[in-house]
C-alpha atoms as a PDB file:
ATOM      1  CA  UNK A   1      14.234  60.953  84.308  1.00  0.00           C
ATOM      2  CA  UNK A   2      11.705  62.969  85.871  1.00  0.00           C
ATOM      3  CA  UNK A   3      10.773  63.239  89.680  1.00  0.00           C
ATOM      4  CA  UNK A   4       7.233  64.777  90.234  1.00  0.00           C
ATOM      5  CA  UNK A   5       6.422  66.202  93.574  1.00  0.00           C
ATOM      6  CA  UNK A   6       9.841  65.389  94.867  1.00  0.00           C
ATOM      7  CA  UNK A   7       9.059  66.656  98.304  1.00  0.00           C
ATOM      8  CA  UNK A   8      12.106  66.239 100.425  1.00  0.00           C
ATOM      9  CA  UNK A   9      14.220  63.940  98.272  1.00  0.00           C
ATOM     10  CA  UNK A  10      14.041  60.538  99.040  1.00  0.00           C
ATOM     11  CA  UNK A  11      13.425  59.422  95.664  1.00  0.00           C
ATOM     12  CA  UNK A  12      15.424  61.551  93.805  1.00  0.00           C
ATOM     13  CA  UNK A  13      18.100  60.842  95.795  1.00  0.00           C
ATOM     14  CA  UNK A  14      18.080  57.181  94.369  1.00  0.00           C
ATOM     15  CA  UNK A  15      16.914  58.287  90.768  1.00  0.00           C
ATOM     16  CA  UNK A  16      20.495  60.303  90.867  1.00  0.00           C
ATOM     17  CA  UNK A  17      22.156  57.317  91.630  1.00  0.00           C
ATOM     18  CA  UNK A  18      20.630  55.481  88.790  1.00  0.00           C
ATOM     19  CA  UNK A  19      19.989  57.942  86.068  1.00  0.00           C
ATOM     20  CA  UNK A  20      21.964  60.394  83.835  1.00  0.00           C
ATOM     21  CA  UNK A  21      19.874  63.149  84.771  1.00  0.00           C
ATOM     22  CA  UNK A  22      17.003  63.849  86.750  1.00  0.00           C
ATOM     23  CA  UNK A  23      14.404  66.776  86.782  1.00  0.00           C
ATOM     24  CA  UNK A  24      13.078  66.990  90.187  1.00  0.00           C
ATOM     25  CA  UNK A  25       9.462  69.062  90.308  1.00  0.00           C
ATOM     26  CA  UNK A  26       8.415  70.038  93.909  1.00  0.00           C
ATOM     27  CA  UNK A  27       5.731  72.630  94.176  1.00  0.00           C
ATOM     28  CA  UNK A  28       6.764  73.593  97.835  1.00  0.00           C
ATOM     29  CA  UNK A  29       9.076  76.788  97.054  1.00  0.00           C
ATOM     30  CA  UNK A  30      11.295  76.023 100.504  1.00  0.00           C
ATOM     31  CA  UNK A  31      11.306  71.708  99.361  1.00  0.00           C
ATOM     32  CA  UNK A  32      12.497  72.777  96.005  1.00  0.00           C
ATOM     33  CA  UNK A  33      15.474  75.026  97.342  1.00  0.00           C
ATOM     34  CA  UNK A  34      16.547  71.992  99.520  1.00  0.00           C
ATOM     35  CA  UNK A  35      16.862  70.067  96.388  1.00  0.00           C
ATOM     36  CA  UNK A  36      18.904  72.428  94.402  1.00  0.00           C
ATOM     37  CA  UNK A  37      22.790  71.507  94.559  1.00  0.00           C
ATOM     38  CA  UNK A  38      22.474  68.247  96.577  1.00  0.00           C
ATOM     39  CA  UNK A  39      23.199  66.056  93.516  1.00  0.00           C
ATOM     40  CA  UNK A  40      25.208  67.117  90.353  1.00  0.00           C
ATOM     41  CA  UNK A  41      22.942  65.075  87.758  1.00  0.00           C
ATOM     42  CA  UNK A  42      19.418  66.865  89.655  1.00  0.00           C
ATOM     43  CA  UNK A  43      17.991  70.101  88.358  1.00  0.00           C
ATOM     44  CA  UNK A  44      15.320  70.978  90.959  1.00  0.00           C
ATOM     45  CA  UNK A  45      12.429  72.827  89.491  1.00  0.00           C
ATOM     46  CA  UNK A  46       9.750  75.014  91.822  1.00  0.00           C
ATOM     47  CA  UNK A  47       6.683  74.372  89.629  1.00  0.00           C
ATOM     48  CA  UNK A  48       2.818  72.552  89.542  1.00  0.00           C
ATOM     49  CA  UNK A  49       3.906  69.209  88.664  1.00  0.00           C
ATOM     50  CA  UNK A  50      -0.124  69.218  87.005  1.00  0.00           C
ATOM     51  CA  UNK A  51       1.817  72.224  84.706  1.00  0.00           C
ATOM     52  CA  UNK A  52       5.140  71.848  84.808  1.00  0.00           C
ATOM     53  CA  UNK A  53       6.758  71.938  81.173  1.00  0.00           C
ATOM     54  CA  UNK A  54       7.868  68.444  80.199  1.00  0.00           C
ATOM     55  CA  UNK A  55      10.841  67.449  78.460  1.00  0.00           C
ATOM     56  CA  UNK A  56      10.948  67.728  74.479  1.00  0.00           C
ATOM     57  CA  UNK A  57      13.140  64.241  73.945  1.00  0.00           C
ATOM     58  CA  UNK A  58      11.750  60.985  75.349  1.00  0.00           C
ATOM     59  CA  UNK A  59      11.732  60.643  78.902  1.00  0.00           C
ATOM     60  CA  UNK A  60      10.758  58.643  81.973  1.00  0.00           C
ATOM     61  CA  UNK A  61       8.675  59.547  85.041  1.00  0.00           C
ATOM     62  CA  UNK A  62       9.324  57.913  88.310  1.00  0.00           C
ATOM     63  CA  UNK A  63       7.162  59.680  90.944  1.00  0.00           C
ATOM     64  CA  UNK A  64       5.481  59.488  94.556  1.00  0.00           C
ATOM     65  CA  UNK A  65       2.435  61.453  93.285  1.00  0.00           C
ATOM     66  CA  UNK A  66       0.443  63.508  95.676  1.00  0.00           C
ATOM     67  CA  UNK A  67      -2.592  61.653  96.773  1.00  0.00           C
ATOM     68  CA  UNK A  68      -5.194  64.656  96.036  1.00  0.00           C
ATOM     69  CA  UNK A  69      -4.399  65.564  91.923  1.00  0.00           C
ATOM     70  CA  UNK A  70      -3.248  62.367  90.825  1.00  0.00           C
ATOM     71  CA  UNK A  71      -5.856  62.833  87.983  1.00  0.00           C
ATOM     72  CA  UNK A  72      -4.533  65.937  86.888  1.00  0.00           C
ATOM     73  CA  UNK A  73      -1.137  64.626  87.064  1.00  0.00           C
ATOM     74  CA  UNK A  74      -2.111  61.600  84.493  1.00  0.00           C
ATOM     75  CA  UNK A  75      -3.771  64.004  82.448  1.00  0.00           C
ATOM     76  CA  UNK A  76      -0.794  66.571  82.158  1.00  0.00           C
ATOM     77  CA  UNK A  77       1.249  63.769  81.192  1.00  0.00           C
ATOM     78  CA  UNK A  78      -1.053  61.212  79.233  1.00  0.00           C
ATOM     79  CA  UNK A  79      -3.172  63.286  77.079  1.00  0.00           C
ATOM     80  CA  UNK A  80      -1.198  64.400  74.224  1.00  0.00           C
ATOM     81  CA  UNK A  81       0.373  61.605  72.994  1.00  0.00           C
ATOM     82  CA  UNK A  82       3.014  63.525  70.820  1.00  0.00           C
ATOM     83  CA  UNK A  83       4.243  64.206  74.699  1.00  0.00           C
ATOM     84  CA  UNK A  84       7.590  61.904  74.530  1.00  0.00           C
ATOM     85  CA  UNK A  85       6.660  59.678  77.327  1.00  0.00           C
ATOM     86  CA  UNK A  86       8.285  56.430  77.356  1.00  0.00           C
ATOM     87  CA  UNK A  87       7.226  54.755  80.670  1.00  0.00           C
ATOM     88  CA  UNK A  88       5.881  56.399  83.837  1.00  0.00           C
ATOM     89  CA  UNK A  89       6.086  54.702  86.905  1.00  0.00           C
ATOM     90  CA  UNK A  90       4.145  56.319  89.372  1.00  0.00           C
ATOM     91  CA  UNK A  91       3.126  55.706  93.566  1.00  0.00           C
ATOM     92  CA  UNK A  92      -0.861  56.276  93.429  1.00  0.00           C
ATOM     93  CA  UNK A  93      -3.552  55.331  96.060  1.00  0.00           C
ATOM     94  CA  UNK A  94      -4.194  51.718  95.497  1.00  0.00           C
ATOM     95  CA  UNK A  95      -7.951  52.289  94.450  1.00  0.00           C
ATOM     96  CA  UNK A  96      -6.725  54.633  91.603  1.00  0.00           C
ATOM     97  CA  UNK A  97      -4.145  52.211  90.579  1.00  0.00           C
ATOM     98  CA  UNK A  98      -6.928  49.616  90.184  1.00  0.00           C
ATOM     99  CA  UNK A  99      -9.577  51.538  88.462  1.00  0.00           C
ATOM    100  CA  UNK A 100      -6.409  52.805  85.814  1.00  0.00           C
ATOM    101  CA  UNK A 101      -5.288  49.262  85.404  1.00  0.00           C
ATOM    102  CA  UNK A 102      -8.780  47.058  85.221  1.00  0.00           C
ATOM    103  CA  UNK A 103     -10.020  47.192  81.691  1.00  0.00           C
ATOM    104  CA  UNK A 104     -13.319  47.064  82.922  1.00  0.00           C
ATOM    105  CA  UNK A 105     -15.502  49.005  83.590  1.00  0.00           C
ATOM    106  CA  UNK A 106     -13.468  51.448  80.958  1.00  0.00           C
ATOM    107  CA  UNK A 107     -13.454  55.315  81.118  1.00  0.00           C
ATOM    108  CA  UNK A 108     -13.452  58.002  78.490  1.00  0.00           C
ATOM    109  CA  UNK A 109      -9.562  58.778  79.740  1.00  0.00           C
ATOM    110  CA  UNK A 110      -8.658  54.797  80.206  1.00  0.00           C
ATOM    111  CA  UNK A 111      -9.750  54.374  76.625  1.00  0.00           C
ATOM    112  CA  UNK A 112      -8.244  57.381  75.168  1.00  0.00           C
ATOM    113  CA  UNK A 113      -4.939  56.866  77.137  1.00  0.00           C
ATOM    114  CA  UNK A 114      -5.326  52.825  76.251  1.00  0.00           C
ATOM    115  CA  UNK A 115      -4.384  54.235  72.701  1.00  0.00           C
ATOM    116  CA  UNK A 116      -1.538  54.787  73.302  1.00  0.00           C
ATOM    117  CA  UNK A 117      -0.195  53.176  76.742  1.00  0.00           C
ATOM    118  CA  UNK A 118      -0.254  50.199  77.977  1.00  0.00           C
ATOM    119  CA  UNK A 119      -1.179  50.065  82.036  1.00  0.00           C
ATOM    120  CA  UNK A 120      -0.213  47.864  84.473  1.00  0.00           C
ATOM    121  CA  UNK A 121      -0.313  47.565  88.412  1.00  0.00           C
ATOM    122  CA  UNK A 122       3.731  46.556  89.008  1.00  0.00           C
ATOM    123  CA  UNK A 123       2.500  46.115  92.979  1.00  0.00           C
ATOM    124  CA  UNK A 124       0.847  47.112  96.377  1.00  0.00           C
ATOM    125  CA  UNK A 125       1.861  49.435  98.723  1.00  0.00           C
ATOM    126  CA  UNK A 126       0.951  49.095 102.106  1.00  0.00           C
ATOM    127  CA  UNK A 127       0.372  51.678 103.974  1.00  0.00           C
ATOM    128  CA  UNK A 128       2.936  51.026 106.571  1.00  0.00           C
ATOM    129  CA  UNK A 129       5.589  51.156 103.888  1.00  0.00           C
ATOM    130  CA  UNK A 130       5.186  55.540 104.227  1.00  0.00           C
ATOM    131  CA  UNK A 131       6.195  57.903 106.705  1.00  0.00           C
ATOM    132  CA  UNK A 132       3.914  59.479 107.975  1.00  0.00           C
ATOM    133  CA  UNK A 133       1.293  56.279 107.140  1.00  0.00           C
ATOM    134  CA  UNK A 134      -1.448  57.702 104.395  1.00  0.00           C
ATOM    135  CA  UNK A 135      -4.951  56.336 105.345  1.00  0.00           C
ATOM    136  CA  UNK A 136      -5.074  54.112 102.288  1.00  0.00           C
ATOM    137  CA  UNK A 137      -2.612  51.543 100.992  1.00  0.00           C
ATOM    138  CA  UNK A 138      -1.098  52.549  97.602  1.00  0.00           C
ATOM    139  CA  UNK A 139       0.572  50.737  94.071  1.00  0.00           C
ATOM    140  CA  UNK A 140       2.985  51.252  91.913  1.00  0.00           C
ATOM    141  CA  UNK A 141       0.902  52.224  88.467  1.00  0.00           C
ATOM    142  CA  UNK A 142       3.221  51.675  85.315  1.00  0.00           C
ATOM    143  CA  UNK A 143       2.250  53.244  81.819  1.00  0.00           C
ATOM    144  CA  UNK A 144       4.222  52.027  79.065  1.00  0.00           C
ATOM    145  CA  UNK A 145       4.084  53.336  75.711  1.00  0.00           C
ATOM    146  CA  UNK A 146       2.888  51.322  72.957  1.00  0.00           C
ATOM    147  CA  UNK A 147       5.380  49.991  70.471  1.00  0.00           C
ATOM    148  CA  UNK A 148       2.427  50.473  68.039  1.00  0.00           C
ATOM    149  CA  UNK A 149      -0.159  53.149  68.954  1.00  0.00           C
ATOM    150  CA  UNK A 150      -3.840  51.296  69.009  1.00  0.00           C
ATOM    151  CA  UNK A 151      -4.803  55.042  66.821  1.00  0.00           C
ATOM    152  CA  UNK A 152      -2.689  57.093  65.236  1.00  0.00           C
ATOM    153  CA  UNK A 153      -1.300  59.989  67.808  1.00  0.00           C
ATOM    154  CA  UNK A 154      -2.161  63.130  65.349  1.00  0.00           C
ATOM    155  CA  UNK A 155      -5.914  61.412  65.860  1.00  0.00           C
ATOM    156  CA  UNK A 156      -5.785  61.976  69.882  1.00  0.00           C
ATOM    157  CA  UNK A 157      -8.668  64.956  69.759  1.00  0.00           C
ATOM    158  CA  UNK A 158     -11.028  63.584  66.767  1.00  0.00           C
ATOM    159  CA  UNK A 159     -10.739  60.397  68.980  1.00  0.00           C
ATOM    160  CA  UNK A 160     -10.765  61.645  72.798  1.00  0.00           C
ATOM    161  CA  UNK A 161     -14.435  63.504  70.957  1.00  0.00           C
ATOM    162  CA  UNK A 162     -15.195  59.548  69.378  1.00  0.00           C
ATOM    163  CA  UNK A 163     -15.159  58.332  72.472  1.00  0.00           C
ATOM    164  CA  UNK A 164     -16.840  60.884  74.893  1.00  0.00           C
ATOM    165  CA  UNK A 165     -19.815  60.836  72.598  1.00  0.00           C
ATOM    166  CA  UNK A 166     -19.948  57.171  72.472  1.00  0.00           C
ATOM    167  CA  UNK A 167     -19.941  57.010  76.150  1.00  0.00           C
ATOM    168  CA  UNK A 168     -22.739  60.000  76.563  1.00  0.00           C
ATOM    169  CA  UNK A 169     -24.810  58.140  73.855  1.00  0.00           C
ATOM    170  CA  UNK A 170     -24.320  54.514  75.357  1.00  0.00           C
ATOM    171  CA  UNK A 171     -25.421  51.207  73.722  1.00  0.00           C
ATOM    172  CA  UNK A 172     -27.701  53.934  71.071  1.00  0.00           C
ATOM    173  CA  UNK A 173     -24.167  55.029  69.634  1.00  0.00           C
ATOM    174  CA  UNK A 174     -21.871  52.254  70.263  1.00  0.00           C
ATOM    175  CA  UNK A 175     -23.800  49.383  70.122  1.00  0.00           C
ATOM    176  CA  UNK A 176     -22.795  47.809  73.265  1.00  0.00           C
ATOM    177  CA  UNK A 177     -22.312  48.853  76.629  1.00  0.00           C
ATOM    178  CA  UNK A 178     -19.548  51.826  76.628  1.00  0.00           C
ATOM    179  CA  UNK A 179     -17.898  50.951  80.002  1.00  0.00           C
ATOM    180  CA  UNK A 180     -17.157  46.742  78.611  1.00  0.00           C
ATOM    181  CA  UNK A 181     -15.315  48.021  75.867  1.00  0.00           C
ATOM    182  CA  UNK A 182     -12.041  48.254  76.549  1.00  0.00           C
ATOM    183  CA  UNK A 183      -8.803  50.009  74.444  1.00  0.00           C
ATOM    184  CA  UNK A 184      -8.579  47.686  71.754  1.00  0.00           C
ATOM    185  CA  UNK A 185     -12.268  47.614  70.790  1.00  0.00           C
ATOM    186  CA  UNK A 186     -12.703  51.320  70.972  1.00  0.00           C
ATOM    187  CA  UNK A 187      -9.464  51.622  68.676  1.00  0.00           C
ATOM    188  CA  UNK A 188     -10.944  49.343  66.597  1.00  0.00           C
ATOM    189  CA  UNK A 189     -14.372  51.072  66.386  1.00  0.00           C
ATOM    190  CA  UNK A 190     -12.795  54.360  65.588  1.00  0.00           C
ATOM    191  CA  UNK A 191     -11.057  53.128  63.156  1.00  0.00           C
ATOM    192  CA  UNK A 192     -14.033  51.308  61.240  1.00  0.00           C
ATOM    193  CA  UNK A 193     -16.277  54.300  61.381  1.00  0.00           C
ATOM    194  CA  UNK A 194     -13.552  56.573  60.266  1.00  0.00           C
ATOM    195  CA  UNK A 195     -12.444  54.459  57.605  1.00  0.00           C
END
């Protein structure tokens, strides 16, 4: 299990209770040091949790993300699918959760990620729930891997480079409006015009 920007501990501290082991990542070098030794199943790491390196056998992420990278976060760990991800469950602003979740109107990195994950929004967060309050309510985004990837994972940059061009060349390259389409018809597209 992995804890990304662990801050103080709250999490973790329940992620111990209920996993084997836990990697927490805290950026903050002092926050990190806290963590280190509090919990025998917890290794605290001091790194970027946007470039931290991630584990090599399958793993989970359960994570209060911080508000301002989130993007970079979901990159780091959505991108390469070869990454062992299994299922990330992760506290984003509620507006991200939505636009990550709807699959419409798509976007180059829903669609590319929509290969291989499945994305849900397990539920809201208000506001009042953190301490201190953010100014926006949040949601629990869930990412689940596929059982059976939409495109085959050594495909992940011929079709990130599909789909970018087919949203930059709109309804002349795709045949339909780029932003309706959503996982399973881009798949399915790729697949036909690689075929």
């Amino acid at each position: 299990m992995v804890d990304l920007g662990a801050g103080s501990g709250r999490l973790t501290a329940e992620l111990a209770r209920a996993a084997r082991r836990v990697v927490a990542v805290e950026l903050d070098p002092s926050l990190a040091e806290r963590l280190r030794g509090r919990w025998p199943n917890v290794e605290a790491v001091q790194a970027d949790a946007r470039e931290v390196a991630l584990p090599r056998e399958p793993f989970r992420v359960v994570a209060n993300l911080p508000f301002q990278g989130t993007n970079e976060v979901l990159r780091h760990l959505l991108d390469d699918p070869r990454t062992p991800l299994v299922r990330a469950d992760l506290v984003v602003q509620w507006g991200v959760a939505v636009k990550r979740a709807l699959p419409w109107p798509s976007t180059v990195n829903g669609v590319v990620w929509g290969a291989w994950y499945s994305v849900r929004v397990a539920r809201r967060l208000p506001r009042s729930a953190f301490e201190p309050p953010p100014a926006v309510d949040a949601a629990v985004l869930v990412f689940e891997r596929r059982p059976e990837p939409l495109v085959p994972p050594q495909q992940a940059s011929r079709y990130r480079h599909f789909v970018a061009h087919g949203f930059r060349g709109g309804r002349r390259v795709v045949r339909a409006e780029p932003r309706q389409l959503d996982p399973h018809e881009w798949a399915s597209l790729y697949l036909r015009a690689t075929a």
